[in-house]
PDB file of N, CA and C in Angstrom:
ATOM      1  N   UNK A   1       0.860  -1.190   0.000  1.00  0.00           N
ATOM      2  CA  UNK A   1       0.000   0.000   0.000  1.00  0.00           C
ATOM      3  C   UNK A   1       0.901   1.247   0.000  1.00  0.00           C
ATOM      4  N   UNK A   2       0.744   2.317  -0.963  1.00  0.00           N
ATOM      5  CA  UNK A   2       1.457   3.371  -0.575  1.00  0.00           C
ATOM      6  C   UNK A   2       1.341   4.599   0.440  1.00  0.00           C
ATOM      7  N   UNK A   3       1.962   5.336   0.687  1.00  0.00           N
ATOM      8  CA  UNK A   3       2.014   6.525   1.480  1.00  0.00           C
ATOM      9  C   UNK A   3       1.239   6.972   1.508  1.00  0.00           C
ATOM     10  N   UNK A   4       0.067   7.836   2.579  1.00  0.00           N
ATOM     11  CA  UNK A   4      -0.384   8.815   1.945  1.00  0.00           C
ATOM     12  C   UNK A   4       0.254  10.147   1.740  1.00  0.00           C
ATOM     13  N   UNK A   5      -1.172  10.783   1.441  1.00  0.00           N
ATOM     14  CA  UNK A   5       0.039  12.262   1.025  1.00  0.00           C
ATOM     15  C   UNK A   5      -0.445  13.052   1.707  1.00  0.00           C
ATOM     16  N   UNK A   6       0.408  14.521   2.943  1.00  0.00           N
ATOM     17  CA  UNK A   6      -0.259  14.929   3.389  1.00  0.00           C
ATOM     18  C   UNK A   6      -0.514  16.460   2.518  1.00  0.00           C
ATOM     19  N   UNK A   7      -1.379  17.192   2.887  1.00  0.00           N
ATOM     20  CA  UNK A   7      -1.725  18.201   2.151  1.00  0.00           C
ATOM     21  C   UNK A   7      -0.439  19.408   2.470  1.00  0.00           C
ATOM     22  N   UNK A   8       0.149  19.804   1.196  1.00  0.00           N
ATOM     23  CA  UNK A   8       0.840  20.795   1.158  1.00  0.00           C
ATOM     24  C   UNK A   8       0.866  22.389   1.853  1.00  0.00           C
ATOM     25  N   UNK A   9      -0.415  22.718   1.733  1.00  0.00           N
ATOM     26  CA  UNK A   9      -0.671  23.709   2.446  1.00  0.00           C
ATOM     27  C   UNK A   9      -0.978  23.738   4.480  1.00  0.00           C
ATOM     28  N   UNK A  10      -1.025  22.473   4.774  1.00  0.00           N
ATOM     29  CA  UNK A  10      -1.795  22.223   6.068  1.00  0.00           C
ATOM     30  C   UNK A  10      -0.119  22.237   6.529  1.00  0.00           C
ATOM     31  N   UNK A  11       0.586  21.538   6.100  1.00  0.00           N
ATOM     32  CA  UNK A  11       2.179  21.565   6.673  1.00  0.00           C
ATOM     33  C   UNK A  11       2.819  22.573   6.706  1.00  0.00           C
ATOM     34  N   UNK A  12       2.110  23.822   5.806  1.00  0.00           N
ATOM     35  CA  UNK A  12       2.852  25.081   5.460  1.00  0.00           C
ATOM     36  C   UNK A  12       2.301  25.721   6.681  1.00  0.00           C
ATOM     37  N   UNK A  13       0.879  25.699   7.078  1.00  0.00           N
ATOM     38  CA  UNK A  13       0.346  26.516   7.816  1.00  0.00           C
ATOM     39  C   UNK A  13      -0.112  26.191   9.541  1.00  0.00           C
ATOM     40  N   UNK A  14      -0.160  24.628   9.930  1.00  0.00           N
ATOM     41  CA  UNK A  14      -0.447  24.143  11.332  1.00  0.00           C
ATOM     42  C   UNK A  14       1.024  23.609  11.590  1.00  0.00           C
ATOM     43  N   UNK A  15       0.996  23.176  13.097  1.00  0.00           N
ATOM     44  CA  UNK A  15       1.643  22.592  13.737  1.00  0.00           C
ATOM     45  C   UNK A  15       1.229  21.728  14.663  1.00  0.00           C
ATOM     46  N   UNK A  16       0.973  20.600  14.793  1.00  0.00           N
ATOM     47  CA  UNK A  16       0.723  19.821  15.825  1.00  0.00           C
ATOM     48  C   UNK A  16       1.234  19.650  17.169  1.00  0.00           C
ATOM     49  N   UNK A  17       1.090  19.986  18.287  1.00  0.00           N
ATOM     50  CA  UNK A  17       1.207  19.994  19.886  1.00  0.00           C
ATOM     51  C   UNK A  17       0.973  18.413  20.233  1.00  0.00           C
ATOM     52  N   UNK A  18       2.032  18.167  21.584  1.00  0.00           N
ATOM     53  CA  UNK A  18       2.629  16.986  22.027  1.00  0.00           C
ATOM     54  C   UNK A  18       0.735  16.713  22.483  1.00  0.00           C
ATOM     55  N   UNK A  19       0.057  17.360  22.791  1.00  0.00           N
ATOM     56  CA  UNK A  19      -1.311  16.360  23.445  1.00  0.00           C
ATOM     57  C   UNK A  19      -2.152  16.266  22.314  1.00  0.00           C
ATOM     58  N   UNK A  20      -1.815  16.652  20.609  1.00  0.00           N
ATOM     59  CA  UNK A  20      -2.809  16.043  19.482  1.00  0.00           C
ATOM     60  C   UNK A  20      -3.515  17.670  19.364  1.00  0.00           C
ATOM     61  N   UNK A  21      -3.167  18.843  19.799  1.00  0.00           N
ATOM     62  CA  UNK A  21      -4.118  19.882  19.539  1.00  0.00           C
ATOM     63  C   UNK A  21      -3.481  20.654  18.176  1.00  0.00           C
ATOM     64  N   UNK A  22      -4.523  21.245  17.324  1.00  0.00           N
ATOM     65  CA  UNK A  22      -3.415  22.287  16.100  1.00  0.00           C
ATOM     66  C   UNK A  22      -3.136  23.630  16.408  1.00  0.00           C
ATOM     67  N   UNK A  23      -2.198  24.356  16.290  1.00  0.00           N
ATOM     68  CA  UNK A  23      -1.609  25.219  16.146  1.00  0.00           C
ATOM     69  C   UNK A  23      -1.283  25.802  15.273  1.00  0.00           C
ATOM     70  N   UNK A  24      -2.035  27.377  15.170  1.00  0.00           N
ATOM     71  CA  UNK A  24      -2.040  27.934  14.070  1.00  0.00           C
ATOM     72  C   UNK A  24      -2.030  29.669  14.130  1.00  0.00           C
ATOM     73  N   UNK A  25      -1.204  30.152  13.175  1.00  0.00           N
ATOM     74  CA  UNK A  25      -1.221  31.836  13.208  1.00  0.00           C
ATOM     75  C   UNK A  25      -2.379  32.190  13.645  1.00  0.00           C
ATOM     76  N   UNK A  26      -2.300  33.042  14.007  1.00  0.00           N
ATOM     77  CA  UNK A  26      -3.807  34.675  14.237  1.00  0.00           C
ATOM     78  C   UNK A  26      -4.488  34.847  13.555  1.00  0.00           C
ATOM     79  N   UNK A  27      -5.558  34.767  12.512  1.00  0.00           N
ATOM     80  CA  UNK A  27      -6.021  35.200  11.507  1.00  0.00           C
ATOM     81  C   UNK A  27      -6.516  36.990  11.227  1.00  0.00           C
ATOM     82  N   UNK A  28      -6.668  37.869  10.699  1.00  0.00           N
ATOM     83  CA  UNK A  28      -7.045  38.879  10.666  1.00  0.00           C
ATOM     84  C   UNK A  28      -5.928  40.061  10.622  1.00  0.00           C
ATOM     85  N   UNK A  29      -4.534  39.744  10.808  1.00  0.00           N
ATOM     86  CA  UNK A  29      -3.619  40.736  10.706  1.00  0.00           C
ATOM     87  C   UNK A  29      -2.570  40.995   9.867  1.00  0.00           C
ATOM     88  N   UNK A  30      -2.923  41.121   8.145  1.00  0.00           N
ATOM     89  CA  UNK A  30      -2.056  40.824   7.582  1.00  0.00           C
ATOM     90  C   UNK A  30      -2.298  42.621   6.569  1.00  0.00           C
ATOM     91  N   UNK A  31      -3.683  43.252   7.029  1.00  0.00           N
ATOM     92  CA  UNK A  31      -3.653  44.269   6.236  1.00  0.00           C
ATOM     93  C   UNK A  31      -4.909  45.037   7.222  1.00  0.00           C
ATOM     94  N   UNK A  32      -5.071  46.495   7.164  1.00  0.00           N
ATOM     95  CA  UNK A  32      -6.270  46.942   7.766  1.00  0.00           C
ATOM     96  C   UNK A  32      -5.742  47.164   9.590  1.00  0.00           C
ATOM     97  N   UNK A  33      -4.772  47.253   9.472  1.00  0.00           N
ATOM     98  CA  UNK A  33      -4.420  47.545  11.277  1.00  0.00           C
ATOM     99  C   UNK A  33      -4.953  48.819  11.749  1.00  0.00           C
ATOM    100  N   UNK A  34      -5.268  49.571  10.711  1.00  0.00           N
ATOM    101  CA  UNK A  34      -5.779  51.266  10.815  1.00  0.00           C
ATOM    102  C   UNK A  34      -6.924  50.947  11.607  1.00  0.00           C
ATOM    103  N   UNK A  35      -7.668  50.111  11.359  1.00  0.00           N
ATOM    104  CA  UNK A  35      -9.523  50.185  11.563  1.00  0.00           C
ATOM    105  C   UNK A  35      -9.360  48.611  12.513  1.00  0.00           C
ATOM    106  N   UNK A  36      -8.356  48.437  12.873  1.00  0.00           N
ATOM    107  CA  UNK A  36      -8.338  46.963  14.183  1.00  0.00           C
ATOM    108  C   UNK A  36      -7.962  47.825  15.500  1.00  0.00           C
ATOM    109  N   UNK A  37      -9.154  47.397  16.492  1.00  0.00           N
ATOM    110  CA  UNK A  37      -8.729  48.486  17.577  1.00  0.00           C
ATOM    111  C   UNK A  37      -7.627  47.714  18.543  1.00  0.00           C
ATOM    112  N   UNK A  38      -6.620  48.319  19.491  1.00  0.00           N
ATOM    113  CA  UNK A  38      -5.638  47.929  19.843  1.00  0.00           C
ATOM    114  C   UNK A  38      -5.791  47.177  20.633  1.00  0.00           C
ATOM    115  N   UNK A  39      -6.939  46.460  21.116  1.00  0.00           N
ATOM    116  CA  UNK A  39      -7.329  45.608  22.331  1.00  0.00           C
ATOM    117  C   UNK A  39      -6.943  43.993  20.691  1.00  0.00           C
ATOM    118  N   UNK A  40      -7.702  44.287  19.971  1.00  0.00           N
ATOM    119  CA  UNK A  40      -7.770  42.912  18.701  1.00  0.00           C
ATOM    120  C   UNK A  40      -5.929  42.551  18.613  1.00  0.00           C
ATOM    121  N   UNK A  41      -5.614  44.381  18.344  1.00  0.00           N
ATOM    122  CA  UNK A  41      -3.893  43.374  17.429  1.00  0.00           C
ATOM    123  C   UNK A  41      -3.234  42.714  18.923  1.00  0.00           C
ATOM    124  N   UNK A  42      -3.472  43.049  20.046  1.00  0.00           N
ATOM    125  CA  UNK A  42      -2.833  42.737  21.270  1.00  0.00           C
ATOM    126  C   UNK A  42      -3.344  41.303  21.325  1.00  0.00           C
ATOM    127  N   UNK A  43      -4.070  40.623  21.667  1.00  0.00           N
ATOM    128  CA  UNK A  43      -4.938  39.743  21.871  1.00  0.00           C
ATOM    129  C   UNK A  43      -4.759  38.874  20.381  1.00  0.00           C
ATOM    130  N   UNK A  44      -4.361  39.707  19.011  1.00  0.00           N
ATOM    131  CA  UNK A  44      -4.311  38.431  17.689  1.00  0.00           C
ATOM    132  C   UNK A  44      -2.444  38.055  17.760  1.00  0.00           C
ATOM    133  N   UNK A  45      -1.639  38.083  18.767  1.00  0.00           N
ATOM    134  CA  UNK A  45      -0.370  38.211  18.926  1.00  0.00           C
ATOM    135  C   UNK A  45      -0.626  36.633  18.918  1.00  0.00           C
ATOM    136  N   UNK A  46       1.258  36.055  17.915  1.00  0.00           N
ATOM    137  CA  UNK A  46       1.596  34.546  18.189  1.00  0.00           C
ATOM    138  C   UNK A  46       0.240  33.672  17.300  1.00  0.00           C
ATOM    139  N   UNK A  47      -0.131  33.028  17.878  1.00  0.00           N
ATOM    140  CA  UNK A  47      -0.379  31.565  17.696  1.00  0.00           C
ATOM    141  C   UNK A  47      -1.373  31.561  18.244  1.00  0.00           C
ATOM    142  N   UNK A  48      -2.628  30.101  17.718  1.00  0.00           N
ATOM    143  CA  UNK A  48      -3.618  29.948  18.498  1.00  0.00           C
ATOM    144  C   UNK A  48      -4.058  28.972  18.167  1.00  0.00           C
ATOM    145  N   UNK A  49      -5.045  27.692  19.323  1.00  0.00           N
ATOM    146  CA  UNK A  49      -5.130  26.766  19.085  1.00  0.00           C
ATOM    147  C   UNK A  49      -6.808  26.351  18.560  1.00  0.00           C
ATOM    148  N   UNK A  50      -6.908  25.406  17.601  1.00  0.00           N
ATOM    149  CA  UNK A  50      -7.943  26.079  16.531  1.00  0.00           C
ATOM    150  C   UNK A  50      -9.037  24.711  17.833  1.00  0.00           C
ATOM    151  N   UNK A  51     -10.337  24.821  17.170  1.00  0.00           N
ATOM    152  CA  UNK A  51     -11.615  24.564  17.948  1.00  0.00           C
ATOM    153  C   UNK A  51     -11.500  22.805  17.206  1.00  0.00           C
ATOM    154  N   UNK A  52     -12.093  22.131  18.488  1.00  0.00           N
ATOM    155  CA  UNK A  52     -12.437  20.591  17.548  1.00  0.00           C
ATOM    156  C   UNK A  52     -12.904  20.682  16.394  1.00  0.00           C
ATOM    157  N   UNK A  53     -13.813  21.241  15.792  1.00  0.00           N
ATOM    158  CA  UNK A  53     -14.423  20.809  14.380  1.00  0.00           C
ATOM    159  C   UNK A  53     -13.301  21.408  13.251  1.00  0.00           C
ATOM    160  N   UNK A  54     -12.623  22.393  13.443  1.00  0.00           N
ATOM    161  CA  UNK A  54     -11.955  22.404  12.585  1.00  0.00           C
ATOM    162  C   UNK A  54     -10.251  21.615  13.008  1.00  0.00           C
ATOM    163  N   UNK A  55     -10.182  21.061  13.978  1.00  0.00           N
ATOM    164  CA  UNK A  55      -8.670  20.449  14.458  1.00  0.00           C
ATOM    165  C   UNK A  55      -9.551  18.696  13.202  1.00  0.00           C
ATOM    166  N   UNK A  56     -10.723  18.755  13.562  1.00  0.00           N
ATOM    167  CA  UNK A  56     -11.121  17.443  12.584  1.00  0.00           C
ATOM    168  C   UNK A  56     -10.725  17.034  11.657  1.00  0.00           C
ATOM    169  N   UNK A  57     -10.613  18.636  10.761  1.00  0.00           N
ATOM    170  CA  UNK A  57     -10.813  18.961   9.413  1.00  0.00           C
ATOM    171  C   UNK A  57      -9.274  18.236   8.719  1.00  0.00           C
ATOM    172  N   UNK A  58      -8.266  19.206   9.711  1.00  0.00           N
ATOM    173  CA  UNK A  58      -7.233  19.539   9.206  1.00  0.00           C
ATOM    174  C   UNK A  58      -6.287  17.864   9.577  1.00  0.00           C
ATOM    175  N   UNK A  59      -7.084  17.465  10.764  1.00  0.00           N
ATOM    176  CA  UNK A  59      -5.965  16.468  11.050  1.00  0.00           C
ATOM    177  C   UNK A  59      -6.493  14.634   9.617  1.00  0.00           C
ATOM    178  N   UNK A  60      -7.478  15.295   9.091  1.00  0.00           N
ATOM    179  CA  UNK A  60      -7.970  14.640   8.538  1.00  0.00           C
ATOM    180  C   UNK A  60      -6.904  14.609   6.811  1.00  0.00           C
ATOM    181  N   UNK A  61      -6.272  15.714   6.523  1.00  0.00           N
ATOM    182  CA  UNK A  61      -5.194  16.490   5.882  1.00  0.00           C
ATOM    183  C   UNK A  61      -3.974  16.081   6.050  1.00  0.00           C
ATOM    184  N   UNK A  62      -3.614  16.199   7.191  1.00  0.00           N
ATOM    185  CA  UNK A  62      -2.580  15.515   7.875  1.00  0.00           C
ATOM    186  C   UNK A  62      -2.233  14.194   8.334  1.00  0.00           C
ATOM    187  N   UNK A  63      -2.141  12.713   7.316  1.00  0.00           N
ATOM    188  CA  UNK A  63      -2.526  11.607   8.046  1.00  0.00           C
ATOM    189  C   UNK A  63      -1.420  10.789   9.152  1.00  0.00           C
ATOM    190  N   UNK A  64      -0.319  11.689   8.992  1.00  0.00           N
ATOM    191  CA  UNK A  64       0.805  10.920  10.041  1.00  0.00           C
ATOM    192  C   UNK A  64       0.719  11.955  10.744  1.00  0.00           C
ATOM    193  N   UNK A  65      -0.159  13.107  11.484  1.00  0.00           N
ATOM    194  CA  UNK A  65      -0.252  13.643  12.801  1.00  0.00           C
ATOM    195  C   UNK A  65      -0.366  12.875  13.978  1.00  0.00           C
ATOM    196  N   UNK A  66       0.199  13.578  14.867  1.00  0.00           N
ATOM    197  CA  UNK A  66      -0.549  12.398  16.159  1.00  0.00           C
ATOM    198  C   UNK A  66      -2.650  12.642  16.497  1.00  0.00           C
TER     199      UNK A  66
END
């Protein structure tokens, strides 16, 4: 049986954590900081760990994740 393949973009963009959770950039701060009030860019800082239905999605993408 061969390999699977994992999705190119999911390796570019998550990281998997030692207890199985994903890890993933901030979404919302890449343009528009003028009109993001300073409580959002403080609080969209680092990394963040995404919700079960979408950790589903992605680990479903990913087939040698833990």
């Amino acid at each position: 049986m061969p390999k699977m393949k994992t999705k190119s973009s999911c390796k570019k963009r998550f990281k998997v954590t030692a207890k199985g959770k994903i890890k993933a950039g901030q979404a919302g701060k890449r343009h528009g900081m003028i009109k993001r009030t300073t409580k959002f860019i403080r609080d969209a800082r680092g990394t963040t760990v995404l919700s079960e239905p979408d950790t589903k999605i992605i680990k479903s993408m990913m087939p040698y994740s833990r």
